[in-house]
N, C-alpha and C. Protein backbone atom coordinates (compact mmCIF):
# COMPACT_ATOMS: atom_id res chain seq x y z
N UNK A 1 0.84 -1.19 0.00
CA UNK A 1 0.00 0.00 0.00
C UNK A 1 0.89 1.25 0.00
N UNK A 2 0.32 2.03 -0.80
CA UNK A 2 1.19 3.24 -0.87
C UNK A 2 0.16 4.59 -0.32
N UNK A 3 0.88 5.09 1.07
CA UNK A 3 0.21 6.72 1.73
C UNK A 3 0.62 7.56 0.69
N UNK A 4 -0.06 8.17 0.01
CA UNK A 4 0.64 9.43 -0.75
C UNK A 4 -0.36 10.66 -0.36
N UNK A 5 0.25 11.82 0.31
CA UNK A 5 -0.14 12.79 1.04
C UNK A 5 -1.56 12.53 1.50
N UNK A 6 -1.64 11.58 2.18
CA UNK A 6 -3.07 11.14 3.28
C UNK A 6 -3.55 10.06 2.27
N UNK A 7 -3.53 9.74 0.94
CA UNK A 7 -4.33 9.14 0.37
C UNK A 7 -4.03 7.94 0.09
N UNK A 8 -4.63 7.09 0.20
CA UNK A 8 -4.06 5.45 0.12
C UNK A 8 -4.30 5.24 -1.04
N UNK A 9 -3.40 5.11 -2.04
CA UNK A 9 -3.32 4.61 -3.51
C UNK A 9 -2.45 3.53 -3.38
N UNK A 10 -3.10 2.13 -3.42
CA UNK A 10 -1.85 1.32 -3.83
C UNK A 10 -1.10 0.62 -5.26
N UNK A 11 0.32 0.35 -4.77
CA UNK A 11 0.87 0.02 -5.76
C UNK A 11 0.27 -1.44 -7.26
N UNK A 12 0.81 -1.00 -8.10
CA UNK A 12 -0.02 -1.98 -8.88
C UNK A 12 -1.33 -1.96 -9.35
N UNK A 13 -2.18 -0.97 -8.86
CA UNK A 13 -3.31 -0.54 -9.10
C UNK A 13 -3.36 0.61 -10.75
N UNK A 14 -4.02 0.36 -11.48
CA UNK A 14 -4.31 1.73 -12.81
C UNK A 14 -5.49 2.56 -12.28
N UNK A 15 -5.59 4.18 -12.45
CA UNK A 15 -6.30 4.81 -12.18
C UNK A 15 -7.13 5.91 -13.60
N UNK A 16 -8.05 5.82 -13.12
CA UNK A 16 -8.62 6.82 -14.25
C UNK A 16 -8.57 7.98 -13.35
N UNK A 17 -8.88 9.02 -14.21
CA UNK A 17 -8.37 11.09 -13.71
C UNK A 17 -10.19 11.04 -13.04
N UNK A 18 -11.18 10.20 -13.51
CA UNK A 18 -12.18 10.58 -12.83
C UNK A 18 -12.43 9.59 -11.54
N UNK A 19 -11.51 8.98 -10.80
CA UNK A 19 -10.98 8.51 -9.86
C UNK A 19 -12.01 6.99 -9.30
N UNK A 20 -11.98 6.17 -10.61
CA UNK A 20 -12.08 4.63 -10.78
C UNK A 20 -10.52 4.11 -10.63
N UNK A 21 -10.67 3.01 -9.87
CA UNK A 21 -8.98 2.16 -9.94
C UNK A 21 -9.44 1.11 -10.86
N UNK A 22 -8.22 0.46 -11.63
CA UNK A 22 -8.49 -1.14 -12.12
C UNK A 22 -7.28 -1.88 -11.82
N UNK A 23 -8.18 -3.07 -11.45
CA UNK A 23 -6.98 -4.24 -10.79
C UNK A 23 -6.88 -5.24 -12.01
N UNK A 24 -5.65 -5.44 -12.38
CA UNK A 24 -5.74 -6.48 -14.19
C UNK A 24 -5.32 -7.98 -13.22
N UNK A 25 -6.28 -8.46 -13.55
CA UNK A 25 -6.03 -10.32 -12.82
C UNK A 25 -6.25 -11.24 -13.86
N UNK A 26 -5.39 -11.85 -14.31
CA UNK A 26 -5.96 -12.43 -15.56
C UNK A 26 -6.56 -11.82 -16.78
N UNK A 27 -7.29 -12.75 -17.24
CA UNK A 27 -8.18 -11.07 -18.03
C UNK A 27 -9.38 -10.85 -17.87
N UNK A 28 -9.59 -10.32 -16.67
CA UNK A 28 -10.07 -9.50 -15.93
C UNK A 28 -9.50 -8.40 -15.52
N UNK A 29 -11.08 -7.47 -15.31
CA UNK A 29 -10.92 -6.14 -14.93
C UNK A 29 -10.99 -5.65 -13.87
N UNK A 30 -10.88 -5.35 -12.23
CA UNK A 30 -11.71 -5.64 -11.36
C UNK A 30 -11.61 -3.80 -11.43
N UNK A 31 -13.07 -3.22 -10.84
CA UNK A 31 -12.94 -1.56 -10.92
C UNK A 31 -13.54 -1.25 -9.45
N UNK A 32 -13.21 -0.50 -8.83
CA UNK A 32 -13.99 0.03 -7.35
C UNK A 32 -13.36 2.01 -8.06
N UNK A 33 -13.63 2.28 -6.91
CA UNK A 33 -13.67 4.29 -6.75
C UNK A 33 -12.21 4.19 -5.39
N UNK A 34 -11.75 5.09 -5.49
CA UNK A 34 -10.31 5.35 -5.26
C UNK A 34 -10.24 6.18 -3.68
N UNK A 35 -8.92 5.88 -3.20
CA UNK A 35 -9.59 6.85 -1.49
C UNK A 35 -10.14 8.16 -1.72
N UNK A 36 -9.04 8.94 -3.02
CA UNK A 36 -9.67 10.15 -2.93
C UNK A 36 -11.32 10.60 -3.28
N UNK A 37 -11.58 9.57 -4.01
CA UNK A 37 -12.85 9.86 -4.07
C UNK A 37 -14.00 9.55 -3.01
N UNK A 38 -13.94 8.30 -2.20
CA UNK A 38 -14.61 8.02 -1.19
C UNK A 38 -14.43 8.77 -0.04
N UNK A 39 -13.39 9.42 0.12
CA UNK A 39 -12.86 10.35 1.48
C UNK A 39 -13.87 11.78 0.97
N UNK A 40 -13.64 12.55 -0.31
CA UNK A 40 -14.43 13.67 -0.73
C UNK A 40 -15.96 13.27 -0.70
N UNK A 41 -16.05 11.92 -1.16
CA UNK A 41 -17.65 12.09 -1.21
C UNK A 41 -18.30 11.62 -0.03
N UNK A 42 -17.53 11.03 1.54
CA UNK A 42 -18.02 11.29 2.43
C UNK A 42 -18.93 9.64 2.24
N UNK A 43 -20.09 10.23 3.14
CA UNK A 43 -20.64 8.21 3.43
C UNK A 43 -21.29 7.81 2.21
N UNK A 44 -21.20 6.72 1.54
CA UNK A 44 -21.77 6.69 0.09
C UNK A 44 -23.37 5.76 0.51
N UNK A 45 -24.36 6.18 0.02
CA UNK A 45 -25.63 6.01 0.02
C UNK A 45 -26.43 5.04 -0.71
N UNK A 46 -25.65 5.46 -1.54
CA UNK A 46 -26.50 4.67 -3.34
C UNK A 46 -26.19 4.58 -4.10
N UNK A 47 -25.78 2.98 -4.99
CA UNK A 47 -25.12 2.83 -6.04
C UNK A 47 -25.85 2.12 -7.03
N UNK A 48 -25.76 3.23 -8.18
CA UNK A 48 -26.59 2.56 -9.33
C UNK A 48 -25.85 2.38 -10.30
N UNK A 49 -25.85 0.97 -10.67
CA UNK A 49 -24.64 0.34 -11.58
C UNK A 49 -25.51 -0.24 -12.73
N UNK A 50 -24.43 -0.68 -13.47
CA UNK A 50 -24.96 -1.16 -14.91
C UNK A 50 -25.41 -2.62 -14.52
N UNK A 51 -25.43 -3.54 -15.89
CA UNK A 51 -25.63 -4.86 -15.97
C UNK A 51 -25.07 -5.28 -16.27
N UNK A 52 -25.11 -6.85 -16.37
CA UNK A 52 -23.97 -7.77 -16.42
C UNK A 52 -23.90 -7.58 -17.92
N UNK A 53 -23.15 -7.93 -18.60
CA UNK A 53 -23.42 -8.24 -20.15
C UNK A 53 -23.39 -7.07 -20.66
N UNK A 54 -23.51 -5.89 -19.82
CA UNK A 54 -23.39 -4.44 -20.76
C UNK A 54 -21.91 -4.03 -21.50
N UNK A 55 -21.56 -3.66 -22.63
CA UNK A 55 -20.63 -3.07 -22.95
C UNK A 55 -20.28 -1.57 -22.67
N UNK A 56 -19.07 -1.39 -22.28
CA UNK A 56 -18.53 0.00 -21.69
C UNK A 56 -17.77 0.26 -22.55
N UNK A 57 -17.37 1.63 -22.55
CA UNK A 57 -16.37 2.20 -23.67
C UNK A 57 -15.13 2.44 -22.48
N UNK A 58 -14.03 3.01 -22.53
CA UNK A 58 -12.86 3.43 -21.98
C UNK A 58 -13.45 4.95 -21.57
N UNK A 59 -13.50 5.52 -20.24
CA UNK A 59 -14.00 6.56 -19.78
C UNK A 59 -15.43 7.09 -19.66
N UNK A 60 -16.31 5.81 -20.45
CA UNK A 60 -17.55 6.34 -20.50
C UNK A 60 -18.16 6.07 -19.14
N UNK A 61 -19.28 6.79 -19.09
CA UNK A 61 -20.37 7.09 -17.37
C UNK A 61 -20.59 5.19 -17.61
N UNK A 62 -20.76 4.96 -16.61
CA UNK A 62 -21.45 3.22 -16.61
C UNK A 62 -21.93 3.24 -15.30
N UNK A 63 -21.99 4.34 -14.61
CA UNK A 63 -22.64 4.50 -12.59
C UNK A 63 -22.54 5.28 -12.69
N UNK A 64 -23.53 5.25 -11.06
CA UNK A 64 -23.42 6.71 -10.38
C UNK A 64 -23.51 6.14 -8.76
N UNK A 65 -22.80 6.90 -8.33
CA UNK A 65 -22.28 6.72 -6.93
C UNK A 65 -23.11 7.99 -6.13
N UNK A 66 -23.69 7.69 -4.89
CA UNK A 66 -24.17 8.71 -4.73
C UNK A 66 -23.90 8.67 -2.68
N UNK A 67 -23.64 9.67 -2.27
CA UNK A 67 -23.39 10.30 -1.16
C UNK A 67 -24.70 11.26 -0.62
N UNK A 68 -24.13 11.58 0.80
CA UNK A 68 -25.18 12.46 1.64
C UNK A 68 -24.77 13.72 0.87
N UNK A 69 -23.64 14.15 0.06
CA UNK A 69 -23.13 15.57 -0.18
C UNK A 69 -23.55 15.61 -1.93
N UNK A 70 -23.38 14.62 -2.36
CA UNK A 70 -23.44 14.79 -4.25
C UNK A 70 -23.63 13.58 -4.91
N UNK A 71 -23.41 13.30 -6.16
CA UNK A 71 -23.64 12.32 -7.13
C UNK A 71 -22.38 12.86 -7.75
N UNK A 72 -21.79 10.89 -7.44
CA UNK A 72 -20.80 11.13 -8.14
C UNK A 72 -20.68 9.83 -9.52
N UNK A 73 -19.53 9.93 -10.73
CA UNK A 73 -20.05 9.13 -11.24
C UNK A 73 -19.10 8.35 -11.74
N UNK A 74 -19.20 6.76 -11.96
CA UNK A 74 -18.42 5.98 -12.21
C UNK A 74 -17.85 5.56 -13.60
N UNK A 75 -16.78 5.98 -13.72
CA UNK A 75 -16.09 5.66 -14.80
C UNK A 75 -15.44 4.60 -15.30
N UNK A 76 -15.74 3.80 -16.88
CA UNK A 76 -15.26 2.70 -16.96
C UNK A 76 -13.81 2.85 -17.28
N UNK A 77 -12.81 2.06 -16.71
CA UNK A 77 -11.31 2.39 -16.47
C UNK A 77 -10.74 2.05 -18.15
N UNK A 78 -11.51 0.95 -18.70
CA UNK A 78 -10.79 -0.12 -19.73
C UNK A 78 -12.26 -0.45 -20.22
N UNK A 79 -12.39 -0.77 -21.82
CA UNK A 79 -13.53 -0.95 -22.41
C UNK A 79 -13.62 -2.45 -22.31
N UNK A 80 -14.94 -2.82 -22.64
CA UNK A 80 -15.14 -4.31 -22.57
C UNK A 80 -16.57 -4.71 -22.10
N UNK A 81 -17.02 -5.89 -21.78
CA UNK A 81 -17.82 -6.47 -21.00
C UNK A 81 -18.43 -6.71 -19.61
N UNK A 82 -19.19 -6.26 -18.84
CA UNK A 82 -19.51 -6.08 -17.32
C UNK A 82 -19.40 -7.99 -17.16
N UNK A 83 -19.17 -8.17 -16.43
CA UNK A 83 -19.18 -9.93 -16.22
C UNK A 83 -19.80 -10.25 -14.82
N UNK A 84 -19.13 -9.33 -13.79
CA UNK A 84 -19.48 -9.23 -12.64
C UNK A 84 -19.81 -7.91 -12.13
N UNK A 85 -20.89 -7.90 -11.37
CA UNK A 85 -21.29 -6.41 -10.11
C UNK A 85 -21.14 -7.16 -8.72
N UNK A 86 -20.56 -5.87 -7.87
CA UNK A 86 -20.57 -6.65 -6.45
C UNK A 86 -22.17 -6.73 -6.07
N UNK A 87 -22.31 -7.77 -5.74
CA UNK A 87 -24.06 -6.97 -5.11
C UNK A 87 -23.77 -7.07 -3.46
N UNK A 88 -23.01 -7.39 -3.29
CA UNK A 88 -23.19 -7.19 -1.89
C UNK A 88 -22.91 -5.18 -1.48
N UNK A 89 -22.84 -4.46 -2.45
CA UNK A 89 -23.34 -3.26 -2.06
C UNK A 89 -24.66 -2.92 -2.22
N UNK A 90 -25.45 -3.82 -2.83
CA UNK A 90 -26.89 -3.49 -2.81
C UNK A 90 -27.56 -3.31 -0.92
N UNK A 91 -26.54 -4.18 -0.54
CA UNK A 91 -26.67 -4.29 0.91
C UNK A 91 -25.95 -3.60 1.81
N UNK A 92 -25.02 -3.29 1.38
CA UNK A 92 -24.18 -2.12 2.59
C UNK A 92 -23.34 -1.46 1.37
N UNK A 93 -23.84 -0.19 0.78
CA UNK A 93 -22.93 0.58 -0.17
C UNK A 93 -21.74 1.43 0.87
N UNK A 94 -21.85 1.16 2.02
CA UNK A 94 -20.63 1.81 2.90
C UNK A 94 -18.85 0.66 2.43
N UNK A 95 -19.32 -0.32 2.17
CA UNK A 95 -18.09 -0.78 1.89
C UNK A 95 -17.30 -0.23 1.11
N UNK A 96 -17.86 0.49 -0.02
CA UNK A 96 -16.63 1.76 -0.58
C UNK A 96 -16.16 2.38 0.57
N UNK A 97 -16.62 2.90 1.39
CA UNK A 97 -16.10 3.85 2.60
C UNK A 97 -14.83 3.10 3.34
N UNK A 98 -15.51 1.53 3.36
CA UNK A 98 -14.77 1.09 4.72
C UNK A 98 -13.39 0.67 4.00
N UNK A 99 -13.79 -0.17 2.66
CA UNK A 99 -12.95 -0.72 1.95
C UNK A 99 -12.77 -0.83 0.48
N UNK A 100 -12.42 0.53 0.17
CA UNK A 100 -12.49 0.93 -1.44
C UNK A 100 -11.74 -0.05 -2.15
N UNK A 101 -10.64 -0.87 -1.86
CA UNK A 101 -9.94 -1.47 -3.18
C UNK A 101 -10.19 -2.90 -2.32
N UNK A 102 -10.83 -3.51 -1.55
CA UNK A 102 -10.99 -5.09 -1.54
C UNK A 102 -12.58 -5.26 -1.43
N UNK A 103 -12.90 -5.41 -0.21
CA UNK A 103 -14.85 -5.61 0.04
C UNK A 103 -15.91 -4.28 -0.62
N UNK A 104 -14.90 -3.40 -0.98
CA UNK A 104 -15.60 -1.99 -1.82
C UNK A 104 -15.77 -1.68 -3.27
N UNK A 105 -15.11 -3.42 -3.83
CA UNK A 105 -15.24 -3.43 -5.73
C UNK A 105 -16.35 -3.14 -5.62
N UNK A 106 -16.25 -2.71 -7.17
CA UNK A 106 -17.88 -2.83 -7.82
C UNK A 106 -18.23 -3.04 -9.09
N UNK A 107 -16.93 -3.82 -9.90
CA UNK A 107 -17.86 -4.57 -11.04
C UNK A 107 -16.40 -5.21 -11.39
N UNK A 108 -16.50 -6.15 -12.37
CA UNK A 108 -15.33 -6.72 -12.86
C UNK A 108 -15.86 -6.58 -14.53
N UNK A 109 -14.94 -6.18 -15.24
CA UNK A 109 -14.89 -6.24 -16.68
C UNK A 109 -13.42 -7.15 -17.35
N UNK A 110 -14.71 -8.05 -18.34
CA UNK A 110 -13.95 -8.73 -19.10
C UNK A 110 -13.58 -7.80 -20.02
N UNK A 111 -11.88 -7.27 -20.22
CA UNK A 111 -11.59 -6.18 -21.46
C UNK A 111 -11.80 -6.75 -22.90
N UNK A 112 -11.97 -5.76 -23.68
CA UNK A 112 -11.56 -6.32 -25.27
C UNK A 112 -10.42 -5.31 -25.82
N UNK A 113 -9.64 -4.44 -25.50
CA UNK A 113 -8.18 -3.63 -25.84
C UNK A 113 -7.49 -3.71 -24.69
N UNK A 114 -7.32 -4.32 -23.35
CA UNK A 114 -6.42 -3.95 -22.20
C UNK A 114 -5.18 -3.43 -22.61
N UNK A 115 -4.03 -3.97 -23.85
CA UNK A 115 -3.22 -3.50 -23.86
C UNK A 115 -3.08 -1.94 -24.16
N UNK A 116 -3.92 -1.74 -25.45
CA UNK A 116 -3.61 -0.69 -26.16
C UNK A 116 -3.98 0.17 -24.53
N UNK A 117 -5.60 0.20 -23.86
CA UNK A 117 -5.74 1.19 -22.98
C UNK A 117 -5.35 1.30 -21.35
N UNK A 118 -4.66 0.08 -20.95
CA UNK A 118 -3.24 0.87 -19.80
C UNK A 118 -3.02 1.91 -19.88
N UNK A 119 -2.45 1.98 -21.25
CA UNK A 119 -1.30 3.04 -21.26
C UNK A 119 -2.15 4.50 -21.19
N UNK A 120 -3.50 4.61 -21.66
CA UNK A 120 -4.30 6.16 -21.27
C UNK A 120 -4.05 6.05 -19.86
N UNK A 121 -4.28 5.72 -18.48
CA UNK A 121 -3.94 5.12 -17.30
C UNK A 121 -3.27 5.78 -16.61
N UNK A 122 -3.38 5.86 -15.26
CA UNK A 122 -2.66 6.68 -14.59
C UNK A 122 -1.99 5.43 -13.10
N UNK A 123 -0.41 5.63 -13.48
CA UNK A 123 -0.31 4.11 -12.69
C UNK A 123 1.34 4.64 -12.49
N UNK A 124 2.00 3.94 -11.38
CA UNK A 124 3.43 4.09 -11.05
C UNK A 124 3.39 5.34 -11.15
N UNK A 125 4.72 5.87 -11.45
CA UNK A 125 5.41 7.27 -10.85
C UNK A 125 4.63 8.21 -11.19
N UNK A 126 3.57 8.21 -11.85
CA UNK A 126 2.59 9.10 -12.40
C UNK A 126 1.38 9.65 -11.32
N UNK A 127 1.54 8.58 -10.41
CA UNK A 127 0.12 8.72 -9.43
C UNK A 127 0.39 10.11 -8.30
N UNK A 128 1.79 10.00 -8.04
CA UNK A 128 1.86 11.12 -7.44
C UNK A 128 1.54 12.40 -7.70
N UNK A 129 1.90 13.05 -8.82
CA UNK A 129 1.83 14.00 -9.56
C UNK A 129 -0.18 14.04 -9.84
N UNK A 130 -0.96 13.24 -9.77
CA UNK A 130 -2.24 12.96 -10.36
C UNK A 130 -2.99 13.26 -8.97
N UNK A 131 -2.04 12.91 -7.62
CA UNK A 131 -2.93 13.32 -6.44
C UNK A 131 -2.38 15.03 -6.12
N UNK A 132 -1.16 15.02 -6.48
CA UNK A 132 -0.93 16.87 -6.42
C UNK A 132 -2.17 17.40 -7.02
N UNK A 133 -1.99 17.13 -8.40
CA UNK A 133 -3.21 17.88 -9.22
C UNK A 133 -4.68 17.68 -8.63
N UNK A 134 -4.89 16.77 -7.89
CA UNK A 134 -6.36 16.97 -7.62
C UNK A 134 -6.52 17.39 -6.37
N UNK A 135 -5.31 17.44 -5.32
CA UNK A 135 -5.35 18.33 -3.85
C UNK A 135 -5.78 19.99 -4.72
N UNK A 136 -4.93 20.53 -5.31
CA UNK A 136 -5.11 21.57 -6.08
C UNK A 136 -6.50 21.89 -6.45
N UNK A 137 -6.48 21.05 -7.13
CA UNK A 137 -7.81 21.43 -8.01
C UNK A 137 -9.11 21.50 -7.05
N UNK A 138 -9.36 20.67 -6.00
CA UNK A 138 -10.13 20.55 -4.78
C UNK A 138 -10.07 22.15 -4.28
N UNK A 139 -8.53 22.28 -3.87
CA UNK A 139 -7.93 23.41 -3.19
C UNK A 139 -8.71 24.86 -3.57
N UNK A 140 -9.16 24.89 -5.14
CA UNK A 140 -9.24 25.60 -5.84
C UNK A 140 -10.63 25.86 -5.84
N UNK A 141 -11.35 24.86 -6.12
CA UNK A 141 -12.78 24.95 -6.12
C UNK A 141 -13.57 25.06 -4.56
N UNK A 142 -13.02 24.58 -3.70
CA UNK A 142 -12.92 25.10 -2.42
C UNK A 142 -12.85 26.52 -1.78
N UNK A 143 -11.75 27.16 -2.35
CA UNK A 143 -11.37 28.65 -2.56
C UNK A 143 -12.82 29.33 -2.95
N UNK A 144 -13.00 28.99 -4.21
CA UNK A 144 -14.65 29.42 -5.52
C UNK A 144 -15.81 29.48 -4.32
N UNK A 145 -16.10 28.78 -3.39
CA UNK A 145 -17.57 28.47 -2.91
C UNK A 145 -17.45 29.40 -1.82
């Protein structure tokens, strides 16, 4: 596990900029929402996810995550096939809270490009620089209100 300025990003993990992780296991996709996003959006409420069998594009909406503060929304990390949803958040959607990257997944995608789309990805020495930019950018819109 890697602390990077309060935020638990761990190693080996790919991240999308709208703050989905993907875990590559085989070929499989596994996707949950990232600390920084579960820490900003506070206790999560309600998760409305796709279906099994649905096709996702690389960055397209496929959820929405929703909190006591906003709606937030889930981004597919890597294009492909939904295969699996956790449902055990149908029953306690706090497990993003408690445990964003193990009991807090929330879908597994079978890919159809994994290689080519890693590399859009935000992963290794890159992650640091990706949580600067979004302390900032928080920092900023924070400032605005």
């Amino acid at each position: 596990m890697a602390i990077i300025k309060g935020y638990d990003m761990p190693d080996g993990l790919y991240y999308h900029e709208e703050h989905s992780w993907a875990r590559v296991e085989d070929n499989r996709v596994t996707v949950g929402m990232d600390d920084i996003f579960q820490k900003e959006a506070g206790d999560i409420v309600f998760v409305d996810l796709p279906d099994e069998e649905d096709e996702v594009e690389q960055g397209e909406v496929c959820g929405k995550i929703q909190s006591r503060k906003w709606i937030g929304k889930l981004c597919a990390p890597v294009s492909g096939e939904i295969v699996e949803i956790n449902e055990d958040l149908e029953d306690d959607t706090g497990l993003i809270n408690q445990d964003p990257y193990g009991k807090g997944w929330i879908l597994v995608i079978e890919p159809s490009d994994l290689e080519n789309e890693l590399d859009n990805l935000i992963h290794g020495d890159t992650v640091v620089d990706f949580i600067e930019r979004e302390i900032k950018r928080t920092e900023e819109e924070r400032a605005k209100a």
